[in-house]
PDB file of N, CA and C in Angstrom:
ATOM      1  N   UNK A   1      85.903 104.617  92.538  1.00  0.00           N
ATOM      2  CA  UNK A   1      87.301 104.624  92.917  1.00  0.00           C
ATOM      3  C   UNK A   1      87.578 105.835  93.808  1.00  0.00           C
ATOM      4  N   UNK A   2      88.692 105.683  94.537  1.00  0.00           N
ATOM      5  CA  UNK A   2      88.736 106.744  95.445  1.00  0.00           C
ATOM      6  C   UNK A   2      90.293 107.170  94.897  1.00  0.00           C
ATOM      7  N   UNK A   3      89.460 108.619  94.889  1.00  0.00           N
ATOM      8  CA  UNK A   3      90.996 109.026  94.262  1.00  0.00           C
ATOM      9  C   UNK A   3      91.207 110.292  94.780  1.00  0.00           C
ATOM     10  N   UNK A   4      91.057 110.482  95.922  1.00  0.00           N
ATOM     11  CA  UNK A   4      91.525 111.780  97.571  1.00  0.00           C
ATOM     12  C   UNK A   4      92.816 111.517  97.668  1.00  0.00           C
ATOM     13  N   UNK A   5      93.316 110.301  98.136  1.00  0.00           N
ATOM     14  CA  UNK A   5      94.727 109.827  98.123  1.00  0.00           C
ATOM     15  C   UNK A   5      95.681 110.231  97.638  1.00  0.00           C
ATOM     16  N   UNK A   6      96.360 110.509  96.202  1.00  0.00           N
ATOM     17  CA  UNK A   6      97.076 111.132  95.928  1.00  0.00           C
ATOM     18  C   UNK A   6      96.906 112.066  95.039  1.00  0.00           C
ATOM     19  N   UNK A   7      96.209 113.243  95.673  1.00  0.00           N
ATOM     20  CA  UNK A   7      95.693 114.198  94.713  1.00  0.00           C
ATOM     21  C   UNK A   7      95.029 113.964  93.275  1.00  0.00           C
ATOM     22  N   UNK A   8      94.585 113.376  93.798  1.00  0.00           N
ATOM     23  CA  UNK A   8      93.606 113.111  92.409  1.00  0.00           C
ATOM     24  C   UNK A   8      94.128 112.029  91.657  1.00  0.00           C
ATOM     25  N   UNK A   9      94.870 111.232  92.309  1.00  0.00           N
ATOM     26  CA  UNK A   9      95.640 110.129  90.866  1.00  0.00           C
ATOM     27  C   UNK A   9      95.680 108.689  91.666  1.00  0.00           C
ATOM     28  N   UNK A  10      95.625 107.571  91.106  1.00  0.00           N
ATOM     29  CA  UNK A  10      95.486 106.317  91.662  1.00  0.00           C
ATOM     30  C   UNK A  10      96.938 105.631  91.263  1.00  0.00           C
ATOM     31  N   UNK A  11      97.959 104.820  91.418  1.00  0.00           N
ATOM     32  CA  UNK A  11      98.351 104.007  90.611  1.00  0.00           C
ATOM     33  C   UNK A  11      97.285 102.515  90.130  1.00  0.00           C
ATOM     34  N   UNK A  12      98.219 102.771  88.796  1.00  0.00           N
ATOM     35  CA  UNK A  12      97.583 101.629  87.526  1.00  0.00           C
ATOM     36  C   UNK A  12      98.926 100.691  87.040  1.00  0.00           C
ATOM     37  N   UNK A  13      98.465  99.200  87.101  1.00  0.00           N
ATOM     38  CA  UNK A  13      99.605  98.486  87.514  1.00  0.00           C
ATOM     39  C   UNK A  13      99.001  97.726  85.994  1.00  0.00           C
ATOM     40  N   UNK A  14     100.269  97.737  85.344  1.00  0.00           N
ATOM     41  CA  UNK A  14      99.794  96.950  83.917  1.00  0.00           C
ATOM     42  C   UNK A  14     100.597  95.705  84.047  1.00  0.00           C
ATOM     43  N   UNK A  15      99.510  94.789  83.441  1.00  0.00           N
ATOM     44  CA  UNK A  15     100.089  93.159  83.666  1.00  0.00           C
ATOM     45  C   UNK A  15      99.587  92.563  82.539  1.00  0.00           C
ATOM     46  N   UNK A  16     100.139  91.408  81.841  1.00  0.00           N
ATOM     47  CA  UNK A  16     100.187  91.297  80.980  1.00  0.00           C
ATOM     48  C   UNK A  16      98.893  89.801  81.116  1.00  0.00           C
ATOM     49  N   UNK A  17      97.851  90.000  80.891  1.00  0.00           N
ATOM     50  CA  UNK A  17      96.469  89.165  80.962  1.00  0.00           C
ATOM     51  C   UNK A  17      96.988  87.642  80.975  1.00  0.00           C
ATOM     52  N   UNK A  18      98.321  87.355  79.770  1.00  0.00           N
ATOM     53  CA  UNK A  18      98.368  85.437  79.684  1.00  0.00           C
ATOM     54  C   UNK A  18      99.404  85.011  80.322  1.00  0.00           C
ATOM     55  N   UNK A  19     100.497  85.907  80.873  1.00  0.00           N
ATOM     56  CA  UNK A  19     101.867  85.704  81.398  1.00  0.00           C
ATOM     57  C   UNK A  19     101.385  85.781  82.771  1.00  0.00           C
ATOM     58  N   UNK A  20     100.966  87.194  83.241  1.00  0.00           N
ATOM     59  CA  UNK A  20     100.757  87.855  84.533  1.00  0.00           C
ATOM     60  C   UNK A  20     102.101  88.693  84.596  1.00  0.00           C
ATOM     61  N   UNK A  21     102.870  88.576  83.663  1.00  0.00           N
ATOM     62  CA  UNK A  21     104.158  89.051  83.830  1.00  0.00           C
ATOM     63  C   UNK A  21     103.693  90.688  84.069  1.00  0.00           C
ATOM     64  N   UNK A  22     103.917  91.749  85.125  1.00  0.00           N
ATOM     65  CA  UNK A  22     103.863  93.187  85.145  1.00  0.00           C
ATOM     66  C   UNK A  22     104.813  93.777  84.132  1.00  0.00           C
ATOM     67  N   UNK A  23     104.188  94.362  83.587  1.00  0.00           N
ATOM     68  CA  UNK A  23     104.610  95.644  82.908  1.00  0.00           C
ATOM     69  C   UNK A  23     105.266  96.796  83.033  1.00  0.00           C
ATOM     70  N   UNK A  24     104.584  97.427  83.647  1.00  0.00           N
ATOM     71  CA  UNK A  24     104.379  99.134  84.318  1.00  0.00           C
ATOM     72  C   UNK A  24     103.708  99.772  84.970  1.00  0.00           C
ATOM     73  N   UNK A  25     104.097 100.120  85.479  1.00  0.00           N
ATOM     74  CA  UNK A  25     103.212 101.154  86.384  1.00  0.00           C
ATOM     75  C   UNK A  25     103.070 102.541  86.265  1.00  0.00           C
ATOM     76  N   UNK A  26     101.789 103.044  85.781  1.00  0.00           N
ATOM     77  CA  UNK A  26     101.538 104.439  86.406  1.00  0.00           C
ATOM     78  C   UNK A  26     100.386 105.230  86.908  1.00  0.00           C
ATOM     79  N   UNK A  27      99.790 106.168  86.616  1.00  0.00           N
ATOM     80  CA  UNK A  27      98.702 106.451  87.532  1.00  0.00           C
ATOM     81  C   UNK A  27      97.833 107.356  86.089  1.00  0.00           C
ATOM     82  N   UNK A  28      96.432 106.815  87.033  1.00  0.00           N
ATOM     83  CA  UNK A  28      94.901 107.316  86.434  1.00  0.00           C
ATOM     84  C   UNK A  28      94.931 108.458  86.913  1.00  0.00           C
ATOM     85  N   UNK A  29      94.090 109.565  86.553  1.00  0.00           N
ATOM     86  CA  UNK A  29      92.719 110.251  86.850  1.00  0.00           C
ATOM     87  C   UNK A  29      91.900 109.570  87.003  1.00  0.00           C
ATOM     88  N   UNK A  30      90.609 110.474  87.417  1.00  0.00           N
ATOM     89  CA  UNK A  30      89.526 110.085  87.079  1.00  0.00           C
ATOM     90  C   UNK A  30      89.271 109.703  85.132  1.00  0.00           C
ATOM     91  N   UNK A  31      89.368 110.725  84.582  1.00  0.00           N
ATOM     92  CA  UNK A  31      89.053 110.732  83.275  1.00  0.00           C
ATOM     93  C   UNK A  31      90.154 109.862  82.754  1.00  0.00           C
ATOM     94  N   UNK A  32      91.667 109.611  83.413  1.00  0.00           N
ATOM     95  CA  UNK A  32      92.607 108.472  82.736  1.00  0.00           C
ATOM     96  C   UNK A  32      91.418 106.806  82.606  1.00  0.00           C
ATOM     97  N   UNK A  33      90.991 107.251  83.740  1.00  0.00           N
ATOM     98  CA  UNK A  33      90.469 105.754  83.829  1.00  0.00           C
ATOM     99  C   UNK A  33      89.189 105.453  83.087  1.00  0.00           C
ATOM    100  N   UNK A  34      88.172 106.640  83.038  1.00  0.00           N
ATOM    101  CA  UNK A  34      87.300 106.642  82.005  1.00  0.00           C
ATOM    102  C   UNK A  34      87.477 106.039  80.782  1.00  0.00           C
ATOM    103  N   UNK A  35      88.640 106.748  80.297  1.00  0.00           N
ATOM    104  CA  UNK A  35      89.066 106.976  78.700  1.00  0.00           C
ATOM    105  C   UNK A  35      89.723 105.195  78.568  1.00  0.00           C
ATOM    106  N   UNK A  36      90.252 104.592  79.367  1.00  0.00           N
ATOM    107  CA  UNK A  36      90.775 103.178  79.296  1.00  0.00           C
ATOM    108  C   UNK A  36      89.335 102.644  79.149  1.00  0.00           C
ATOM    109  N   UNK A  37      88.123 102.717  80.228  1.00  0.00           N
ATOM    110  CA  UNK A  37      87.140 101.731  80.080  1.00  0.00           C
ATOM    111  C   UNK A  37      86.321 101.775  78.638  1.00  0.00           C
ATOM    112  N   UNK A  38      86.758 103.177  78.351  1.00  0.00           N
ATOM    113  CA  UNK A  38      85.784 103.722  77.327  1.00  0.00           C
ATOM    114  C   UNK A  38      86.514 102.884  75.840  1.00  0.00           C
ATOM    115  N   UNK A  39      87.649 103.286  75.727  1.00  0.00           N
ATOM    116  CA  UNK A  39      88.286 102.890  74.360  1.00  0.00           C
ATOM    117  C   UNK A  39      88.869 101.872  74.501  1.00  0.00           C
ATOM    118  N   UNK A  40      89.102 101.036  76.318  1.00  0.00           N
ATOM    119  CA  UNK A  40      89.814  99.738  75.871  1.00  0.00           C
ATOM    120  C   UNK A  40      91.172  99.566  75.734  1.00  0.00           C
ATOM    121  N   UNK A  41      91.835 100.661  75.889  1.00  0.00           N
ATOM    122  CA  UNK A  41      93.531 101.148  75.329  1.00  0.00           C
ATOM    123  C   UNK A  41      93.874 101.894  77.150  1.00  0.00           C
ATOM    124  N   UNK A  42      94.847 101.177  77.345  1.00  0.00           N
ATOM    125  CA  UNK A  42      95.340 101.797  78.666  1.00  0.00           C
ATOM    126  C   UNK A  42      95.654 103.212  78.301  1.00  0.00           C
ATOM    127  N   UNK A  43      95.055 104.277  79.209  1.00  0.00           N
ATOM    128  CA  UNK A  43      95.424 105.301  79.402  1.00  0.00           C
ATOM    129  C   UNK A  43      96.063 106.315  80.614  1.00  0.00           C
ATOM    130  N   UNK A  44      96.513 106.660  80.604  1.00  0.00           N
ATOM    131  CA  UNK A  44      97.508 107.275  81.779  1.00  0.00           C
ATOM    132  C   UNK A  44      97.238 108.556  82.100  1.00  0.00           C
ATOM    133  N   UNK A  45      97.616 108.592  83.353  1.00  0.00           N
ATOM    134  CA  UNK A  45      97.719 110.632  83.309  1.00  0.00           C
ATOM    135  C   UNK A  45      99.226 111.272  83.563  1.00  0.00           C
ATOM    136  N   UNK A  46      99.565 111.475  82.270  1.00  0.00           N
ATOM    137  CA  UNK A  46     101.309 111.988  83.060  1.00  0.00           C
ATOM    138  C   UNK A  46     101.332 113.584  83.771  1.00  0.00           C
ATOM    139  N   UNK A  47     101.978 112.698  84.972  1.00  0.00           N
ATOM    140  CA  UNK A  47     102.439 113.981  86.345  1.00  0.00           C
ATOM    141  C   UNK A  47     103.215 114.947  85.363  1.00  0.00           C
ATOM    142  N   UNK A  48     104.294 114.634  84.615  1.00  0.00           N
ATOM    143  CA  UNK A  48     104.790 115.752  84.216  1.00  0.00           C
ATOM    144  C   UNK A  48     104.170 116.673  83.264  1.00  0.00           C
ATOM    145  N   UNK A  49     103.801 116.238  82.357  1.00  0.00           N
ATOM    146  CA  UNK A  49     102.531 116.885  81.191  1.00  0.00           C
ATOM    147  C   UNK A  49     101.338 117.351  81.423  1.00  0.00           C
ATOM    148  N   UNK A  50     100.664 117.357  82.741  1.00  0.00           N
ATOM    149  CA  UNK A  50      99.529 117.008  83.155  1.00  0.00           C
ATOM    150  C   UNK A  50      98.175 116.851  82.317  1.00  0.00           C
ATOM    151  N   UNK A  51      98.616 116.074  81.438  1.00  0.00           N
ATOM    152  CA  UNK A  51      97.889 115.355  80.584  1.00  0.00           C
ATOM    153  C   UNK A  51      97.399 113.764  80.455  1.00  0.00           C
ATOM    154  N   UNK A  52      96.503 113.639  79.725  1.00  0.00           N
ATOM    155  CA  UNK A  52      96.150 111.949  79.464  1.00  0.00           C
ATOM    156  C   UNK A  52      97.482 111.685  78.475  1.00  0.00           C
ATOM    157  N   UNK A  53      97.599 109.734  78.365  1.00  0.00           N
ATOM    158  CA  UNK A  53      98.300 109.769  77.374  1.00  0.00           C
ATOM    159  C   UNK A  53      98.136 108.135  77.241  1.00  0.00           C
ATOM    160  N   UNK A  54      97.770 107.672  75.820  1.00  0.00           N
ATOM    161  CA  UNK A  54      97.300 106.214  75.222  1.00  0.00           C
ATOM    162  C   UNK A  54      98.602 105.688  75.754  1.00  0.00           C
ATOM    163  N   UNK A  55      98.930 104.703  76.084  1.00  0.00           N
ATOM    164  CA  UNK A  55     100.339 103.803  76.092  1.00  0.00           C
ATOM    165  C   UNK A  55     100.399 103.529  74.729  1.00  0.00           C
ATOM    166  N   UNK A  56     101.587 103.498  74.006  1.00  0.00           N
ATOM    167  CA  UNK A  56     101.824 103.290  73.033  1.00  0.00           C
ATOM    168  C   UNK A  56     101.028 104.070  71.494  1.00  0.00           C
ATOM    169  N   UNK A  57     101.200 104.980  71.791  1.00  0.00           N
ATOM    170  CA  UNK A  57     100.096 105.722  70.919  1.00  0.00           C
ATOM    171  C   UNK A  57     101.152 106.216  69.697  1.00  0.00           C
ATOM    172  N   UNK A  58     102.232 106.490  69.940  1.00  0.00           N
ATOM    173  CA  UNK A  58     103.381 106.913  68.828  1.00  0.00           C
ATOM    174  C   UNK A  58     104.064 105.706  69.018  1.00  0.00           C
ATOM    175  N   UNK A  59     104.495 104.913  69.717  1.00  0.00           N
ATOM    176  CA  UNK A  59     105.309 103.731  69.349  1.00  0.00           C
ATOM    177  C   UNK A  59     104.703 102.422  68.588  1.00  0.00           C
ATOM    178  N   UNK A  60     103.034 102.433  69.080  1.00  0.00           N
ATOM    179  CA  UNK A  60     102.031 101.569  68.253  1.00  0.00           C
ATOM    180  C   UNK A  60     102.063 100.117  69.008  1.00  0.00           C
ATOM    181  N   UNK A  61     103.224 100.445  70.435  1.00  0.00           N
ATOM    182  CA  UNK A  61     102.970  99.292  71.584  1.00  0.00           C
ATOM    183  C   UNK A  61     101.834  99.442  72.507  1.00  0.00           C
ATOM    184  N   UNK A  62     100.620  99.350  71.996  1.00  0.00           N
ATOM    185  CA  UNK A  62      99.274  99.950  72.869  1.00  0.00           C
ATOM    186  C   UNK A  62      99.211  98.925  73.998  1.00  0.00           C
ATOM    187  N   UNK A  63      98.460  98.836  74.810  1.00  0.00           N
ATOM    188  CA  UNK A  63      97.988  97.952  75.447  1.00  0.00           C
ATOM    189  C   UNK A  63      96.614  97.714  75.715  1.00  0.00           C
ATOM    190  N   UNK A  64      95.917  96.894  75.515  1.00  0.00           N
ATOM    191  CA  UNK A  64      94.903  96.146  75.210  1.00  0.00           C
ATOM    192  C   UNK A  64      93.823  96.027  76.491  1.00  0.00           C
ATOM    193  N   UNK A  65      93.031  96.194  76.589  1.00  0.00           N
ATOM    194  CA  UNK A  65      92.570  96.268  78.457  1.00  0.00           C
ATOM    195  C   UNK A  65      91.666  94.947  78.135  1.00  0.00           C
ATOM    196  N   UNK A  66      91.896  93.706  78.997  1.00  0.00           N
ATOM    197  CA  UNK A  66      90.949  92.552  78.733  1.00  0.00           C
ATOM    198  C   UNK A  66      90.772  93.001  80.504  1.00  0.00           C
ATOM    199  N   UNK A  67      90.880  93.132  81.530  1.00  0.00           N
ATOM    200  CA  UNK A  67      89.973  93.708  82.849  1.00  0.00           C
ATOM    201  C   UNK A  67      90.419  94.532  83.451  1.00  0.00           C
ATOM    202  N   UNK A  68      89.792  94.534  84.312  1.00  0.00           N
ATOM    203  CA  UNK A  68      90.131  96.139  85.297  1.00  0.00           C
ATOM    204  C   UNK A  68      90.089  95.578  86.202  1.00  0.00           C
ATOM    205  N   UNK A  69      91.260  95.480  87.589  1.00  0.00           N
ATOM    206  CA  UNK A  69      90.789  95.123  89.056  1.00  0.00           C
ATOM    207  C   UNK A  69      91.005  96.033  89.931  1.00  0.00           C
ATOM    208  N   UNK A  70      89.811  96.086  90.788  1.00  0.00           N
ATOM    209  CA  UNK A  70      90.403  97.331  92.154  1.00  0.00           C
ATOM    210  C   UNK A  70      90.477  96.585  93.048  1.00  0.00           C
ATOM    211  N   UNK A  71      91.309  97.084  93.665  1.00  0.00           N
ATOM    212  CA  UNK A  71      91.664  96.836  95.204  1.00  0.00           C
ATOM    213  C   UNK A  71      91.053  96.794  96.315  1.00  0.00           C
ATOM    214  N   UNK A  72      91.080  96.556  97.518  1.00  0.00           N
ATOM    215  CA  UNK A  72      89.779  96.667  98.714  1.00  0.00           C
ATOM    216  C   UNK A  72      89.998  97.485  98.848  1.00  0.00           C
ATOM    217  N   UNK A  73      90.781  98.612  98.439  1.00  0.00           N
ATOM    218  CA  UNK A  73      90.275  99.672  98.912  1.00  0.00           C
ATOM    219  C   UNK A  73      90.237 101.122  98.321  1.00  0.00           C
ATOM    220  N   UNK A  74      89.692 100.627  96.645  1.00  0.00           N
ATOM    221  CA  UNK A  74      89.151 100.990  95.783  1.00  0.00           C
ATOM    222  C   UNK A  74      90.521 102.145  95.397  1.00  0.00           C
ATOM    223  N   UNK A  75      91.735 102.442  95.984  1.00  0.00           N
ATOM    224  CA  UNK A  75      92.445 103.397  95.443  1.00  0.00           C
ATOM    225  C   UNK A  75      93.659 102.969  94.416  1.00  0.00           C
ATOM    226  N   UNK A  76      93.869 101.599  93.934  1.00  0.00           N
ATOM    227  CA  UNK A  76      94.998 101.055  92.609  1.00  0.00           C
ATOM    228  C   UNK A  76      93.926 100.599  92.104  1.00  0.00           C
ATOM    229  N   UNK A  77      94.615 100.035  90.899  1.00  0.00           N
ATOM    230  CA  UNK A  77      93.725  99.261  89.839  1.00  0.00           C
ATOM    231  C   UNK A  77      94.871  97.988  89.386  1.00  0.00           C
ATOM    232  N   UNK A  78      94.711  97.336  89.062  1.00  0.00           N
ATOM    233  CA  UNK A  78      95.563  96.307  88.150  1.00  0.00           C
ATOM    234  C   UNK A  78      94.628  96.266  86.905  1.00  0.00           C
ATOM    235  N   UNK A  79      95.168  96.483  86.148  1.00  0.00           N
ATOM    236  CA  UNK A  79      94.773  96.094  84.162  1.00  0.00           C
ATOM    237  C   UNK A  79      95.362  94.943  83.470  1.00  0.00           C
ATOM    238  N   UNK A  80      94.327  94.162  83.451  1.00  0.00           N
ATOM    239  CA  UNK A  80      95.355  92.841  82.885  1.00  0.00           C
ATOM    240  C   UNK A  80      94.913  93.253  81.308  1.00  0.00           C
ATOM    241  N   UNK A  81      96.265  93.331  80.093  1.00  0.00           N
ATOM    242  CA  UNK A  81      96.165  93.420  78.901  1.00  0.00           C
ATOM    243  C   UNK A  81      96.892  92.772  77.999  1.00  0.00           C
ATOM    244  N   UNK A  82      96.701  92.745  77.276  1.00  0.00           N
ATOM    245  CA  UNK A  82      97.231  92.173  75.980  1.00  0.00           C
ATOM    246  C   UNK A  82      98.088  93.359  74.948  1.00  0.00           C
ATOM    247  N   UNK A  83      99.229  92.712  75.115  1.00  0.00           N
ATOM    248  CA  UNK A  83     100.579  93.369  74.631  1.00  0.00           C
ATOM    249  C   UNK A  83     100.313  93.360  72.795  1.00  0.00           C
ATOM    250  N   UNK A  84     100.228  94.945  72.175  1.00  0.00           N
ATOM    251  CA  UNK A  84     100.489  94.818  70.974  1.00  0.00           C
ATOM    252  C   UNK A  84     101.558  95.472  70.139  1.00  0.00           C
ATOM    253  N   UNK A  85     101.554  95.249  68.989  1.00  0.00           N
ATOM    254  CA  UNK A  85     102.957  95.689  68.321  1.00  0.00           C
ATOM    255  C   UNK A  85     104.378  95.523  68.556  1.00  0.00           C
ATOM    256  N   UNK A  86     105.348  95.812  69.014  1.00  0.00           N
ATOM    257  CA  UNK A  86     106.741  94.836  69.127  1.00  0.00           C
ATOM    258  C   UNK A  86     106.334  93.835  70.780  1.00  0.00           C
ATOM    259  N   UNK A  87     105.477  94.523  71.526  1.00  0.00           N
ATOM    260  CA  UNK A  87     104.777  93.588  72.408  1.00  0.00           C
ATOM    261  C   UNK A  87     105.780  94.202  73.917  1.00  0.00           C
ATOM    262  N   UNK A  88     106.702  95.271  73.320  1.00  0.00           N
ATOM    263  CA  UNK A  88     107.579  95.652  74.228  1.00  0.00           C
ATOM    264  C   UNK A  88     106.748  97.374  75.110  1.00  0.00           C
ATOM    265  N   UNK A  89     106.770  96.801  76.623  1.00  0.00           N
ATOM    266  CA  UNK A  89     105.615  97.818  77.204  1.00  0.00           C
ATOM    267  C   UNK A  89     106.761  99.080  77.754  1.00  0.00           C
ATOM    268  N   UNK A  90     107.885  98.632  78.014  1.00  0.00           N
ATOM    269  CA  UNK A  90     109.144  99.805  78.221  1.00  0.00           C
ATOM    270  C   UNK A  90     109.306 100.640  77.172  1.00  0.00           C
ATOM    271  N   UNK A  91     109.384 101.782  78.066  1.00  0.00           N
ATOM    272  CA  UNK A  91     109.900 103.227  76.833  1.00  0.00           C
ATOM    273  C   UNK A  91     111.151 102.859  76.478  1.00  0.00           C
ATOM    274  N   UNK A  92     112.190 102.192  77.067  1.00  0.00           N
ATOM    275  CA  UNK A  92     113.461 101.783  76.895  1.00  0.00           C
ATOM    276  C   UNK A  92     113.381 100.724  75.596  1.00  0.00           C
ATOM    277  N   UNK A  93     112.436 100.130  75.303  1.00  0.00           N
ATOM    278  CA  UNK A  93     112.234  99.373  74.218  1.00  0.00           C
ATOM    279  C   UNK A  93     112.220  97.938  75.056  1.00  0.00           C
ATOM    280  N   UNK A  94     112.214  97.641  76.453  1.00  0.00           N
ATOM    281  CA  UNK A  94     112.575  96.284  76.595  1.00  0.00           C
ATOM    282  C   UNK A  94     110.595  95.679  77.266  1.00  0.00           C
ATOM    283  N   UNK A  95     110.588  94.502  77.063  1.00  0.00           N
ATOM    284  CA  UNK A  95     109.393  93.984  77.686  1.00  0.00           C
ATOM    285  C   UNK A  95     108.379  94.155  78.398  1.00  0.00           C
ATOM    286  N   UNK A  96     109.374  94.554  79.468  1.00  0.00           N
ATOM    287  CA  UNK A  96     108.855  94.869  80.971  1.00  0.00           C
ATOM    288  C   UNK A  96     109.587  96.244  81.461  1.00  0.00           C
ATOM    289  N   UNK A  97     109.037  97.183  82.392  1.00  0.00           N
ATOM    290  CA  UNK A  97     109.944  98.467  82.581  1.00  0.00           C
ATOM    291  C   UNK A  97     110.399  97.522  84.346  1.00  0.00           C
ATOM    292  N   UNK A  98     110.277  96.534  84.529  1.00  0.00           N
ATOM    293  CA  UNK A  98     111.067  95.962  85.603  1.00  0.00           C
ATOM    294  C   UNK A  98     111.919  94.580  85.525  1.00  0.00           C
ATOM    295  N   UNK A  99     112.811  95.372  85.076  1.00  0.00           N
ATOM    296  CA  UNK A  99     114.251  94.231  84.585  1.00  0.00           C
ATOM    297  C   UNK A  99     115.668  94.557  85.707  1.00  0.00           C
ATOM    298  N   UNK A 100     115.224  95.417  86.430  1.00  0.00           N
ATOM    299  CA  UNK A 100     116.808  95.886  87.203  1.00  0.00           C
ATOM    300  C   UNK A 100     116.703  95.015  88.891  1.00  0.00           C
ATOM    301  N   UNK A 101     117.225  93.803  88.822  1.00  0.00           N
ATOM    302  CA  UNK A 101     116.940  93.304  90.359  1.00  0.00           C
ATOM    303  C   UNK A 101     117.610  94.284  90.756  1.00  0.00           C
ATOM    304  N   UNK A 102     117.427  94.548  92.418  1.00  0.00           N
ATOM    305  CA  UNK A 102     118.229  94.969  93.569  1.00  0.00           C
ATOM    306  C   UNK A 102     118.346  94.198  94.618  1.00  0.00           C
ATOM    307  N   UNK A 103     119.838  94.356  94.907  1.00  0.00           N
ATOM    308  CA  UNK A 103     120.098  93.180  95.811  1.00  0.00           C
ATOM    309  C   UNK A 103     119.354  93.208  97.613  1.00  0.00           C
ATOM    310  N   UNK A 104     119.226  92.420  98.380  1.00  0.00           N
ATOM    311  CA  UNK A 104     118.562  92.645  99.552  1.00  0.00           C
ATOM    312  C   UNK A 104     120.221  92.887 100.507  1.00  0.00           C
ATOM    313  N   UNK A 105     119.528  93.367 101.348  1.00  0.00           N
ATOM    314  CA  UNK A 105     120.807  93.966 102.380  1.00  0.00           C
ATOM    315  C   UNK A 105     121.376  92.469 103.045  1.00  0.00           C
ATOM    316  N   UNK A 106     122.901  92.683 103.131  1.00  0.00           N
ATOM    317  CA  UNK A 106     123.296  91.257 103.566  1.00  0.00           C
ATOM    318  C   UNK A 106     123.511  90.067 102.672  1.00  0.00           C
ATOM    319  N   UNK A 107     123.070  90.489 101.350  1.00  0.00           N
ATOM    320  CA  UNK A 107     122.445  89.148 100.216  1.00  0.00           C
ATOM    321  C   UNK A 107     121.618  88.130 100.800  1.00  0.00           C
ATOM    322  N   UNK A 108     120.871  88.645 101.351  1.00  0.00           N
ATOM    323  CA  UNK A 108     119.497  88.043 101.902  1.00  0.00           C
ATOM    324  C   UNK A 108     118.743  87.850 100.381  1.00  0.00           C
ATOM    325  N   UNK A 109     117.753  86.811 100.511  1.00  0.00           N
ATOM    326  CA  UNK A 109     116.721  86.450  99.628  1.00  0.00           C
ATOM    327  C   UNK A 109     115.277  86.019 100.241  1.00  0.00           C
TER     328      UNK A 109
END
């Protein structure tokens, strides 16, 4: 993986393996992404903490890694997983952390 791009961090796009429905998004390390292939449990690197961090590790909404896809040009990943515990992947408590449409300019569609 190439991870020059944004200082050391990739985005990681979580999708839900039987829906395809997306999840969330956030970004690897190197070692974020290790620690997912290694244990199987999406792992993150938070910008603000500059730390790793399990998804769902205190809420017990983990996420499940059934694959890993890179991109052509090896700098995102998509993780297709399997949603556990209330099955809700938002810190807000809701499903998905992308529930807010925005309208297109003009009300174009």
């Amino acid at each position: 993986m190439d991870f020059s791009k944004l200082n050391g961090l990739i985005p990681a796009v979580a999708q839900d393996d039987e829906s395809g429905e997306v999840l969330m998004v956030g970004f690897m390390n190197e070692a974020a992404l290790e620690e997912t292939r290694r244990t199987g449990y999406m792992t993150f690197f938070s910008r603000s903490r500059q730390a790793l961090w399990v998804k769902g590790e205190t809420s017990g909404n983990r996420l499940a890694v059934r694959r890993i896809l890179a991109d052509c040009d090896q700098d995102t990943v998509v993780v297709r997983v399997t949603r556990l515990g209330d099955g809700n992947a938002c810190h807000t408590g809701a499903r998905s952390c992308f529930n807010t449409e925005l309208e297109m300019a003009g009300g174009a569609r």
